[in-house]
N, C-alpha and C. Protein backbone atom coordinates (compact mmCIF):
# COMPACT_ATOMS: atom_id res chain seq x y z
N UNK A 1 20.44 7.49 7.95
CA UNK A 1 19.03 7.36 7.66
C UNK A 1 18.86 7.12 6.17
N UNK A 2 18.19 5.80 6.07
CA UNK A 2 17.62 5.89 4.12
C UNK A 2 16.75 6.74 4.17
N UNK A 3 16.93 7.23 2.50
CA UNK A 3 16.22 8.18 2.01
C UNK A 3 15.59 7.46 1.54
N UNK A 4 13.85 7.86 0.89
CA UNK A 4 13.24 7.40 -0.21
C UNK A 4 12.34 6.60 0.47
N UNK A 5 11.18 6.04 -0.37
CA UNK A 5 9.92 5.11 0.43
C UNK A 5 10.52 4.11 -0.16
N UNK A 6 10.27 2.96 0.56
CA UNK A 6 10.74 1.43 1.01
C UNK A 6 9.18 0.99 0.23
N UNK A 7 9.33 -0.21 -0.36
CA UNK A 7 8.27 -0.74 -0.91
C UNK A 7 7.45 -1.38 -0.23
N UNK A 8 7.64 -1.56 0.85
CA UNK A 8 6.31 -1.81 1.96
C UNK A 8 5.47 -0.76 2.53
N UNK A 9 6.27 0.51 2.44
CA UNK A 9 5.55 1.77 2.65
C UNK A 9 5.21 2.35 1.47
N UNK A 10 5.06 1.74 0.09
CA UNK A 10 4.39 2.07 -0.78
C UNK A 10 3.46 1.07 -1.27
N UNK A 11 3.50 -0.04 -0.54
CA UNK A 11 2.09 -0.45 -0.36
C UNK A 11 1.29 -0.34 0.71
N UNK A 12 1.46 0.36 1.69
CA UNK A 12 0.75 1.24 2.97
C UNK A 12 0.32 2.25 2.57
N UNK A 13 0.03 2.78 1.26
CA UNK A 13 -0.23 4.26 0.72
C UNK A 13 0.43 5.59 1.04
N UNK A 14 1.60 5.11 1.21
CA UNK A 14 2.58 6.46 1.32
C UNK A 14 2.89 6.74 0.14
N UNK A 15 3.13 6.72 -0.87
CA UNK A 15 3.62 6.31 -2.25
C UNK A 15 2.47 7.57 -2.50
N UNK A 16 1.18 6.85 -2.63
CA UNK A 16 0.00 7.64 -3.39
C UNK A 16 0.08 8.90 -2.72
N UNK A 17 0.55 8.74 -1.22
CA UNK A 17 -0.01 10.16 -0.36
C UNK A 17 1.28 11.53 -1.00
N UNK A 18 2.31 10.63 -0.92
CA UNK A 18 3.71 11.82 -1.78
C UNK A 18 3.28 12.25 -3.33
N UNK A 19 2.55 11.48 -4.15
CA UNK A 19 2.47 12.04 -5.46
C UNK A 19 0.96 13.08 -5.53
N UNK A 20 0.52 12.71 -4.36
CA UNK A 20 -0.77 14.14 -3.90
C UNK A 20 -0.17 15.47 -3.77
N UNK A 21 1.04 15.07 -2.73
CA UNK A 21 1.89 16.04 -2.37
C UNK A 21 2.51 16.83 -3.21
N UNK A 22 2.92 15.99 -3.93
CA UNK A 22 3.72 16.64 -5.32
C UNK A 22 2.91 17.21 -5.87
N UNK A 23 1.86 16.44 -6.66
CA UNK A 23 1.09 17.32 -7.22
C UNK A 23 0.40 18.74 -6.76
N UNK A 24 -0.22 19.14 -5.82
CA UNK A 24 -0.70 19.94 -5.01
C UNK A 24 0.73 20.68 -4.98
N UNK A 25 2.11 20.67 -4.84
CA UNK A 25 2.85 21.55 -4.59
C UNK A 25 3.39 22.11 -6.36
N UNK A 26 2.79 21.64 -7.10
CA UNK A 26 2.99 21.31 -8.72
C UNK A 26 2.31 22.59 -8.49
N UNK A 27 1.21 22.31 -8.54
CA UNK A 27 -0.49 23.00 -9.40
C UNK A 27 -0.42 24.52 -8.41
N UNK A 28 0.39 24.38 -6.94
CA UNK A 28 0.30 25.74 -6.53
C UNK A 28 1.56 26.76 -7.25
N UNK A 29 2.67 25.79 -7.88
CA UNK A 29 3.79 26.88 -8.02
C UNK A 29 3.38 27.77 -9.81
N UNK A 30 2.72 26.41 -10.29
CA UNK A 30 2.50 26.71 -11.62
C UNK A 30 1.11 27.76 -11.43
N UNK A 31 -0.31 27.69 -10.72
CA UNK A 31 -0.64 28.76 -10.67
C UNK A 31 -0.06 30.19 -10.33
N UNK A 32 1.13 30.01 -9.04
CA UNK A 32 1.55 31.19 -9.16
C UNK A 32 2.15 31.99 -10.54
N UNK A 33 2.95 30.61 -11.43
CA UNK A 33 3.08 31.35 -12.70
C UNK A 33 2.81 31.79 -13.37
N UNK A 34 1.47 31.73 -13.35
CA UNK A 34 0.05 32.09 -14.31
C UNK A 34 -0.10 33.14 -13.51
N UNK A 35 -0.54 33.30 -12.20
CA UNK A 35 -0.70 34.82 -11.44
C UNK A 35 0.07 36.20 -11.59
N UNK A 36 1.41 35.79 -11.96
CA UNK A 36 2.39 36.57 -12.40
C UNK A 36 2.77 36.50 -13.57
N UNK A 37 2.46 35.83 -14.41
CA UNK A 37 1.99 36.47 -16.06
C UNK A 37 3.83 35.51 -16.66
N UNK A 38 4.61 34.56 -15.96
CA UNK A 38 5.25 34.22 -16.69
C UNK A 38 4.67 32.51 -17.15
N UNK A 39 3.61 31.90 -17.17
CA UNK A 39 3.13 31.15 -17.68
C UNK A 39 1.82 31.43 -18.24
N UNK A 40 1.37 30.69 -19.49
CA UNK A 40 -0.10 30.85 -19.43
C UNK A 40 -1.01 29.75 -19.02
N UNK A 41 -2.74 30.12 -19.23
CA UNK A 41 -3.24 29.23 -18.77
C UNK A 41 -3.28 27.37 -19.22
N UNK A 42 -2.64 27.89 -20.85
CA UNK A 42 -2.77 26.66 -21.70
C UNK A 42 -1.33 25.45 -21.25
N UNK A 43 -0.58 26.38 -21.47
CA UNK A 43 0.91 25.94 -21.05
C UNK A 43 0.80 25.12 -19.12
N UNK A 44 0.18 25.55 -18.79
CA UNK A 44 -0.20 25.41 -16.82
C UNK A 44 -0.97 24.43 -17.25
N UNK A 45 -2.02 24.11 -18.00
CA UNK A 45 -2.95 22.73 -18.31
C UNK A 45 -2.06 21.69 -18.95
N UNK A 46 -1.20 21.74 -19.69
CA UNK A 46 -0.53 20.91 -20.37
C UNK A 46 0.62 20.40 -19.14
N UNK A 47 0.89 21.20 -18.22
CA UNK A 47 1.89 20.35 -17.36
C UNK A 47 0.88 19.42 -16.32
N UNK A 48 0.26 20.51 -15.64
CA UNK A 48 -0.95 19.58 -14.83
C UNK A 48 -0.94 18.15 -15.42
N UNK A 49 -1.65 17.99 -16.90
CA UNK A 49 -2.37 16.91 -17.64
C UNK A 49 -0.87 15.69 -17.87
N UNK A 50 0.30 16.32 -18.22
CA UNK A 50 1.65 15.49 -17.85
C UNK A 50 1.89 14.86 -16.99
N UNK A 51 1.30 15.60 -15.22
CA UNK A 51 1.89 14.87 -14.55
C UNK A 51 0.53 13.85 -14.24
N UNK A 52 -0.36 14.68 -14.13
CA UNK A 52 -1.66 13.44 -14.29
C UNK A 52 -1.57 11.91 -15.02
N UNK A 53 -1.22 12.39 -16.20
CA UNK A 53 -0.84 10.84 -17.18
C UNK A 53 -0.01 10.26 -16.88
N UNK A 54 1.33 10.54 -16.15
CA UNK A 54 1.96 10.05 -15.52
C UNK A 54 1.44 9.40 -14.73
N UNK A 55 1.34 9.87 -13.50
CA UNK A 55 0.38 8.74 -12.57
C UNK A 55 -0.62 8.18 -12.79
N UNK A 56 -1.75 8.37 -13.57
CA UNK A 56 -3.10 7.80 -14.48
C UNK A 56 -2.95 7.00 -15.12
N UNK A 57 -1.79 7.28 -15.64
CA UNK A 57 -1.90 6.50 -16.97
C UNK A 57 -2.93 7.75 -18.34
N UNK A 58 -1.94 7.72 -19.42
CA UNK A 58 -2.83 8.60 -20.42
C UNK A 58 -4.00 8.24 -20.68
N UNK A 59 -5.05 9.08 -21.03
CA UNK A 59 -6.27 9.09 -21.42
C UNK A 59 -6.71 8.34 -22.62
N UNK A 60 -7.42 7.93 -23.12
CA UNK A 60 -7.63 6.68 -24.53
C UNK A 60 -8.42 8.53 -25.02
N UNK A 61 -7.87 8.39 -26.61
CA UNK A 61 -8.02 9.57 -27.22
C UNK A 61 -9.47 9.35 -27.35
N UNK A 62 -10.12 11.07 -27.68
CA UNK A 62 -12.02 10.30 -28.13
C UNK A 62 -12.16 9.64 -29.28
């Protein structure tokens, strides 16, 4: 069995639907880190906003 999405199934929106995935499994492990006091809230925004720009594309500064 290949591993990995095939580029016809990342233009079927599987692609977008795995980096939801990711993210959402991101933002729950890193809140838990923050819940248990080995991350903070600033440090947990700065990865969020990483992987965001990643897929976004970075923000145009103000």
């Amino acid at each position: 069995m290949k591993s990995g999405i095939s580029r016809s199934a990342a233009d079927a929106g599987l692609l977008r639907h795995a980096e939801a995935v990711g993210l959402l499994a991101v933002s729950a492990g890193i809140g838990t880190s923050v819940l248990v006091g080995r991350r903070d809230a600033d440090s947990a925004t700065a990865v969020l906003a990483c992987h965001l720009d990643r897929i976004f594309g970075a923000a145009d500064p103000p």
